[in-house]
Protein backbone atom coordinates (compact mmCIF):
# COMPACT_ATOMS: atom_id res chain seq x y z
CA UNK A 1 37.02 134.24 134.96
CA UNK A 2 39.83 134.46 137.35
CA UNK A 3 39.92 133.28 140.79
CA UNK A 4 41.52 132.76 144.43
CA UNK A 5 40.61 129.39 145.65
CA UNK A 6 41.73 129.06 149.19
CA UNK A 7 41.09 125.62 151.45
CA UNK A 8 41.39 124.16 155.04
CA UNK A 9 41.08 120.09 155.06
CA UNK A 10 40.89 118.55 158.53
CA UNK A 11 41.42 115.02 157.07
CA UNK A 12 45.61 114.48 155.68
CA UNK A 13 43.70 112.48 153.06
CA UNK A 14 41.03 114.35 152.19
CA UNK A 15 43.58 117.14 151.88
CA UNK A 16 46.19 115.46 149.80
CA UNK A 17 42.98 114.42 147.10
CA UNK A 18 41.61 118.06 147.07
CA UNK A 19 45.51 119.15 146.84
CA UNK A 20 45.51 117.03 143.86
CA UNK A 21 42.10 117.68 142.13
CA UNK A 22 43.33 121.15 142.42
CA UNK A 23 46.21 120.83 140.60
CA UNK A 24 44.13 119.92 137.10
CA UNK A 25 42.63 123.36 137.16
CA UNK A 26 44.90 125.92 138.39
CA UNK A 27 48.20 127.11 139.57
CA UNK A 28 49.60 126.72 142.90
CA UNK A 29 50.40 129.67 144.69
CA UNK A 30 50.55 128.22 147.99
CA UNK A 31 50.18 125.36 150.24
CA UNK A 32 46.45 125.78 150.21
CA UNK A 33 45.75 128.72 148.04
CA UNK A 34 45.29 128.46 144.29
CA UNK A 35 44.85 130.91 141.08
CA UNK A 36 42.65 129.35 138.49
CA UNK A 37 41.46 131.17 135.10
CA UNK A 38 38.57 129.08 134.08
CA UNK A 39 34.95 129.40 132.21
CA UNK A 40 31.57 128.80 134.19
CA UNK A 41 31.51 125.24 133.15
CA UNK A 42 34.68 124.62 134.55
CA UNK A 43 34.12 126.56 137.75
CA UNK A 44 30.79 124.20 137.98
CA UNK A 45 32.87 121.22 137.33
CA UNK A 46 34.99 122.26 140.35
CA UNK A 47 32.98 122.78 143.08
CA UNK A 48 31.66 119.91 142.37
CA UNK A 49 34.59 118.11 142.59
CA UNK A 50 35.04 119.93 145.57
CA UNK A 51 31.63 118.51 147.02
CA UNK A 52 32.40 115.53 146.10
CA UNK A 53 35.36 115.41 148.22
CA UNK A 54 35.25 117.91 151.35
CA UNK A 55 33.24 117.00 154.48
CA UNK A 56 31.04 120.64 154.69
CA UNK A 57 30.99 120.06 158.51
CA UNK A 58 34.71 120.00 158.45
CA UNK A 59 36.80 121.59 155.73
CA UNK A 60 36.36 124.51 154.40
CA UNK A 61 36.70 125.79 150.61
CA UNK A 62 36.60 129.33 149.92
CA UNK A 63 36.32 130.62 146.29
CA UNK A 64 37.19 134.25 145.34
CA UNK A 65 35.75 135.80 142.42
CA UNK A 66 38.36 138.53 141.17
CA UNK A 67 37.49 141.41 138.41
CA UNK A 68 40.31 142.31 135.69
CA UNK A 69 40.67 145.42 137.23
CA UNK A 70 41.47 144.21 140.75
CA UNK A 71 43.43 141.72 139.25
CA UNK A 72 45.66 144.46 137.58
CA UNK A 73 45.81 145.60 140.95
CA UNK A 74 47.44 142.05 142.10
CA UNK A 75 50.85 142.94 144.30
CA UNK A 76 53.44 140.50 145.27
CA UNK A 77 55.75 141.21 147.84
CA UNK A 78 58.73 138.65 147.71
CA UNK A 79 59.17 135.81 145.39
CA UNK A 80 56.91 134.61 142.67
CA UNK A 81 55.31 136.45 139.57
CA UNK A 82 52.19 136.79 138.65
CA UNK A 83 50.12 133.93 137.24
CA UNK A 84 49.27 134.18 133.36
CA UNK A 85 47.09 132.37 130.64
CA UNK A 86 47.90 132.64 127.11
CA UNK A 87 44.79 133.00 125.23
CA UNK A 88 46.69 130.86 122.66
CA UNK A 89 48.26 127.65 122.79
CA UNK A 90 50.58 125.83 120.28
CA UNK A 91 50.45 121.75 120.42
C-alpha cells in the first residue's frame, strides 16, 4: 500500500520525535510530508506510533491512502523523482 503521510506538530519536540519515527518507515519528501510503501501491519504499527506520540488536541497527522493508478498519475514539478520500492532486495 502506498501512502502520503502529511503532519503539523505544535510541540518542537514532539515534532522532531514524530520527524524521526517517520524516518524508519518512509521517504522524506518534505519537511512534514512523507511517502511510505508499507503492508497493513506496518501501517497499524504506525499510527500507533503516531498515537503514541501526537497530542490529538494539538497536532495533526493526516494519512493518504493512494491507488496504483493515481499513483501512476503522480507529477512533479521541479526537483526530485519519484519515490520507488524494489520488490527485491540484495543483503
Amino acid at each position: 500500500m502506498f501512502l502520503l503521510i502529511t503532519y503539523d506538530i505544535m510541540n518542537a519536540k514532539r515534532l522532531r520525535k514524530v520527524a524521526a519515527m517517520m524516518e524508519n518507515y518512509g521517504t522524506r519528501v518534505q519537511r512534514s510530508v512523507f511517502e511510505c510503501e508499507i503492508t497493513d501491519d506496518r501501517l497499524a504499527a504506525l499510527l500507533a506510533d503516531i498515537k503514541r506520540l501526537i497530542r490529538r488536541r494539538e497536532d495533526k497527522v493526516q494519512v493518504y491512502p493512494l491507488c496504483q493508478p493515481c499513483r501512476a498519475r503522480l507529477e512533479i514539478c521541479g526537483p526530485g523523482e519519484h519515490t520507488f520500492v524494489p520488490d527485491v532486495f540484495i543483503l
